[in-house]
Structure formats: structure tokens, C-alpha cells
N, C-alpha and C. Protein backbone atom coordinates (compact mmCIF):
# COMPACT_ATOMS: atom_id res chain seq x y z
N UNK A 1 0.85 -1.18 0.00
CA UNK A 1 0.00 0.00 0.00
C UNK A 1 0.90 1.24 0.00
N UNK A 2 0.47 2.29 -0.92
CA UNK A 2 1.45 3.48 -1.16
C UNK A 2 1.14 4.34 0.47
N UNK A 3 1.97 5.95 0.04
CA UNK A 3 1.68 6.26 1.10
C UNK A 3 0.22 7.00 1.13
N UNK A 4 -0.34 7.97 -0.21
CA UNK A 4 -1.90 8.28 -1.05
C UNK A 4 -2.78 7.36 -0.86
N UNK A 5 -2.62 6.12 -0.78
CA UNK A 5 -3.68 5.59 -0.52
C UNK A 5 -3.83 5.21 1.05
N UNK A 6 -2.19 4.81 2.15
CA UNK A 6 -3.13 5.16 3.44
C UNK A 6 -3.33 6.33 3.62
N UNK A 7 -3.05 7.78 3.05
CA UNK A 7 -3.77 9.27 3.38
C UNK A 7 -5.12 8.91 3.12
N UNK A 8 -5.63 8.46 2.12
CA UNK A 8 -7.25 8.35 1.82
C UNK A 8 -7.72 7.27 2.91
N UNK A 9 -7.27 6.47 3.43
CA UNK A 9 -8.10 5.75 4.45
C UNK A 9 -8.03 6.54 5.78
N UNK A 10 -6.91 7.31 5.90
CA UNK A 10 -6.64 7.74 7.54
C UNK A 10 -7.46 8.69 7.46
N UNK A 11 -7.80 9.48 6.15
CA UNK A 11 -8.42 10.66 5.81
C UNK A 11 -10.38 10.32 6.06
N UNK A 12 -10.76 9.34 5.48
CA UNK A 12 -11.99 8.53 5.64
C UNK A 12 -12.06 8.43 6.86
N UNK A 13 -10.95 7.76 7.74
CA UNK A 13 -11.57 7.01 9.20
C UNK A 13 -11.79 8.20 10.03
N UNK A 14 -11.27 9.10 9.75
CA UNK A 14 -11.04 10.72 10.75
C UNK A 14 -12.62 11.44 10.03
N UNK A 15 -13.24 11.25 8.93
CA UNK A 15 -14.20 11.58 8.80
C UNK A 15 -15.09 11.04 9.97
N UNK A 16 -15.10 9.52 9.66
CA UNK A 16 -16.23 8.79 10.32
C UNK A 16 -16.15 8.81 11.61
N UNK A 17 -15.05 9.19 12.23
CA UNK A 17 -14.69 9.57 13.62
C UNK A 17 -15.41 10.58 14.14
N UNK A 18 -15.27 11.53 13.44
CA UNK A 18 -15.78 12.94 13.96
C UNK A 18 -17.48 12.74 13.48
N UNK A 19 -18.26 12.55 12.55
CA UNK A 19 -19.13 12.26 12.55
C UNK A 19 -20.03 11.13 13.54
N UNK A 20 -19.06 10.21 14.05
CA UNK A 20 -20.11 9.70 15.28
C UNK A 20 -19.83 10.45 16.49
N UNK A 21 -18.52 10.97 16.58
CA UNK A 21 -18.47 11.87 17.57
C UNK A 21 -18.48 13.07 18.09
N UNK A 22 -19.14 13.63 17.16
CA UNK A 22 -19.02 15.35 17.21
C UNK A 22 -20.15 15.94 18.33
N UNK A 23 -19.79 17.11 18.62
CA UNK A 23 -20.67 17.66 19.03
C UNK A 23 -22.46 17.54 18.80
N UNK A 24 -23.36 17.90 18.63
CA UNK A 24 -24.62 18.31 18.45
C UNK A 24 -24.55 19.31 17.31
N UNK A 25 -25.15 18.98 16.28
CA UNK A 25 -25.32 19.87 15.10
C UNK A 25 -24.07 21.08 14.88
N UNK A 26 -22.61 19.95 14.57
CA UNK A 26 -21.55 19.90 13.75
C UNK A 26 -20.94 19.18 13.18
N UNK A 27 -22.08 18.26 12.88
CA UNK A 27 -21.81 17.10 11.78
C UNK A 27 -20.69 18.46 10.17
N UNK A 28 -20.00 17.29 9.61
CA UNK A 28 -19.20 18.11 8.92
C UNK A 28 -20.00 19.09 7.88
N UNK A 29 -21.38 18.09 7.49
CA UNK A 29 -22.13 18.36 6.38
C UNK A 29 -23.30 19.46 6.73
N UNK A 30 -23.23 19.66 8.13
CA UNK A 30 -24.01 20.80 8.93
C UNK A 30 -23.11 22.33 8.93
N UNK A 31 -21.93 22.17 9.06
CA UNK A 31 -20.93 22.92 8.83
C UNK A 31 -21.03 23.67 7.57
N UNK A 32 -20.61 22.54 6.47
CA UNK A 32 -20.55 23.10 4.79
C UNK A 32 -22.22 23.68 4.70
N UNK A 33 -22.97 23.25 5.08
CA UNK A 33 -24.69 24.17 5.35
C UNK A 33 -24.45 25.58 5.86
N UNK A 34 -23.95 25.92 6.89
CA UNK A 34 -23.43 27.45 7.27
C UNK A 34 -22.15 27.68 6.18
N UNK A 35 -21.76 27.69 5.76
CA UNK A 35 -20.75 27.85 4.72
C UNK A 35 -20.99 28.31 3.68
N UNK A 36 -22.31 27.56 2.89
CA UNK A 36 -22.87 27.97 1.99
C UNK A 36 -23.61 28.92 1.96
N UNK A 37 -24.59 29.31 3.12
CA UNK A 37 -25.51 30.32 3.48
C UNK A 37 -24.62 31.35 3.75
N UNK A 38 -23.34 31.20 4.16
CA UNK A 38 -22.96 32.74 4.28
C UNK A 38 -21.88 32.80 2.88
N UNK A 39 -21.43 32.12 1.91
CA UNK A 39 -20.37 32.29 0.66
C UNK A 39 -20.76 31.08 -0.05
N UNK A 40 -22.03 31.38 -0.76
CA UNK A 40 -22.53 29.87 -1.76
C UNK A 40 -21.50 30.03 -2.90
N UNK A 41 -21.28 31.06 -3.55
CA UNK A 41 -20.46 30.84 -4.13
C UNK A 41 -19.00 30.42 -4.30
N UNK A 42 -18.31 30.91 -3.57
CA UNK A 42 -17.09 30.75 -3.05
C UNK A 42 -17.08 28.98 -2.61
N UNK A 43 -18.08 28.61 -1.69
CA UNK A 43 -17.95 27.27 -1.42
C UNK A 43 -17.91 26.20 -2.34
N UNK A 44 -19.30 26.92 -3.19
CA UNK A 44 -19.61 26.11 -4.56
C UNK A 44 -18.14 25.60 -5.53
N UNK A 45 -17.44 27.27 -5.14
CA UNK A 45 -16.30 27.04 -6.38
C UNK A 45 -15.52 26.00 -5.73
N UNK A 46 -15.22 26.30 -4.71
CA UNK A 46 -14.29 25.64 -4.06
C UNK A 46 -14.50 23.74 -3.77
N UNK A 47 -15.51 23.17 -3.72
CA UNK A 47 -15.95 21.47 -3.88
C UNK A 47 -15.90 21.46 -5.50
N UNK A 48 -16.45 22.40 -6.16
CA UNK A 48 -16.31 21.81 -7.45
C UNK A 48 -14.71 21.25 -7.69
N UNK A 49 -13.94 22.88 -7.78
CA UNK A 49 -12.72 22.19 -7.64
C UNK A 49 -11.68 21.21 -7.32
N UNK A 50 -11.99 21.12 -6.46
CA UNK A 50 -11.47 19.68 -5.51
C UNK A 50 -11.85 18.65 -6.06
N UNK A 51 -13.12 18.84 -6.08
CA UNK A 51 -14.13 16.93 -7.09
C UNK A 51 -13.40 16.74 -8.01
N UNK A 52 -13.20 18.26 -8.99
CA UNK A 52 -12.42 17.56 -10.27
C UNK A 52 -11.25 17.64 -10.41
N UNK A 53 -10.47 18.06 -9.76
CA UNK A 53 -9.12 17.73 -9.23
C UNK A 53 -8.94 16.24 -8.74
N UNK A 54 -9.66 15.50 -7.87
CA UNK A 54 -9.50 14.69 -7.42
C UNK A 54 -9.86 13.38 -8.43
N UNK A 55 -10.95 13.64 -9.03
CA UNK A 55 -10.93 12.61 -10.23
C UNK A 55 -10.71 13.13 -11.48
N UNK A 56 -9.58 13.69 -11.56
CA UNK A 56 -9.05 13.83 -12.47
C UNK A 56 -10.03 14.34 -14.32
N UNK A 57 -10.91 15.36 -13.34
CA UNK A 57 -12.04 15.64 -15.00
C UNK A 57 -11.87 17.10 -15.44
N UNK A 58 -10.73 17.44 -15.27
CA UNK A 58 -10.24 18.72 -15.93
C UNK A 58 -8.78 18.40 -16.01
N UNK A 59 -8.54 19.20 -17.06
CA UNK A 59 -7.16 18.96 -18.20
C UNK A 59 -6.33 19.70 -16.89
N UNK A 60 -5.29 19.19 -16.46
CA UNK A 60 -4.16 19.88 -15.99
C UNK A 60 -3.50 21.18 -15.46
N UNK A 61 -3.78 21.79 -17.15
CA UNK A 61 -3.32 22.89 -17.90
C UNK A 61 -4.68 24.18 -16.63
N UNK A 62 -5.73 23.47 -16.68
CA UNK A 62 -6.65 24.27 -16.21
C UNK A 62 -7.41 24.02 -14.37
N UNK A 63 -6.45 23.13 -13.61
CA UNK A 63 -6.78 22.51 -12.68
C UNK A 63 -5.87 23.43 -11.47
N UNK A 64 -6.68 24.61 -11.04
CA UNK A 64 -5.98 25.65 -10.10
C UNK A 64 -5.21 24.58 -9.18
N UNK A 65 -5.55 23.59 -8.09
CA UNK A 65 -4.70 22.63 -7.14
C UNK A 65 -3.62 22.01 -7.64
N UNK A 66 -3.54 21.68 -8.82
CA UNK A 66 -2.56 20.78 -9.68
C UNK A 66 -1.19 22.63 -10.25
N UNK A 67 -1.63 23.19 -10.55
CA UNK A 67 -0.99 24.76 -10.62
C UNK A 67 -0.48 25.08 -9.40
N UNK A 68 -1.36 24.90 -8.46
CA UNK A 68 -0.16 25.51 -7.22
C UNK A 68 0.70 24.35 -7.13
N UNK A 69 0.27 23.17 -6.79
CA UNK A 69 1.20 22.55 -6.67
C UNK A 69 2.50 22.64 -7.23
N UNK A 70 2.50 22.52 -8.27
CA UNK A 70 3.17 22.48 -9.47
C UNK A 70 4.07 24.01 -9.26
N UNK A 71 3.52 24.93 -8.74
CA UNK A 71 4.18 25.98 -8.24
C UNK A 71 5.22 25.94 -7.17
N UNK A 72 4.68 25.10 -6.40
CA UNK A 72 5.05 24.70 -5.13
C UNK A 72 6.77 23.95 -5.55
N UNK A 73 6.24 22.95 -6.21
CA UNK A 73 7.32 21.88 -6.75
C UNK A 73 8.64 22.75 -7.37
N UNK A 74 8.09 23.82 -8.26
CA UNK A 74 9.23 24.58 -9.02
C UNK A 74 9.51 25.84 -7.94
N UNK A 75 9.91 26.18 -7.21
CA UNK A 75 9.85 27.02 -6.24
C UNK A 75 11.11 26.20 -5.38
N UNK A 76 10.96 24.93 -4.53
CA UNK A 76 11.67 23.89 -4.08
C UNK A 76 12.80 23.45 -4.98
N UNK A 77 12.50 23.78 -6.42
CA UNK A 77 13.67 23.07 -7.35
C UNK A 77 14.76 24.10 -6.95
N UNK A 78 14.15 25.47 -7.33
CA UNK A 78 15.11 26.69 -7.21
C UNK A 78 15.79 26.61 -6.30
N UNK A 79 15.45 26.12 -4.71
CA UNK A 79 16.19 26.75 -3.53
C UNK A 79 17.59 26.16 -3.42
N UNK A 80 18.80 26.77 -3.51
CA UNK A 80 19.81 26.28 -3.24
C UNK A 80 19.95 25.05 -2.23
């Protein structure tokens, strides 16, 4: 098992964690509900992004997370 795929399980189990154990109406999906009511748009942009970043349904060239990264990466090349 790589190390991306245990991030996606440790990432899952820490969901389901906090969802049986959270507080009283701060389930995560109660949260993104106030989120949206106060910046629908902004939020909107922001899951779209990620969704298709994450499965891979936008070209590269046009995938803002894959750009920073990628910023990130050439930035690190530079540093002495």
C-alpha cells in the first residue's frame, strides 16, 4: 500500500470519527450548510474544484490545485 492511498483511508476514518463523535449539530455536512448560506459561491467554487481535481475531470493545464502545486514543486527546485 502506497503512502496516497493510506492518506485516503486515515483521511476517511477521521471523517467517520468525527461524525459519530461530534458535538450536536456539527456534523461536517451541517458545517458546509453554514458555509454555503454565508459564501454559496465561493464554497460552490471551491468542492467543485477539488471533485475535479480529485478525479481527475479537468485537463491539468486548467486545474488551479494541480498549478499551485506544481508551483510549489518549481519554487523547491530553485532553492539552493
Amino acid at each position: 500500500m502506497r503512502a496516497g492511498d493510506r492518506a485516503w483511508i486515515i483521511l476517511g476514518c477521521g471523517v467517520v470519527a468525527w461524525e459519530l463523535r461530534c458535538p450536536e449539530g456539527e456534523l461536517l455536512s451541517e458545517a458546509a450548510d453554514r458555509w454555503v448560506e454565508h459564501h454559496p459561491w465561493l464554497v460552490r467554487a471551491v468542492a467543485f474544484m477539488l471533485a475535479a481535481h480529485v478525479s481527475n475531470s479537468v485537463n491539468p493545464r486548467y486545474d488551479l490545485i494541480h498549478q499551485l502545486f506544481r508551483l510549489r514543486n518549481h519554487r523547491r527546485a530553485a532553492e539552493p
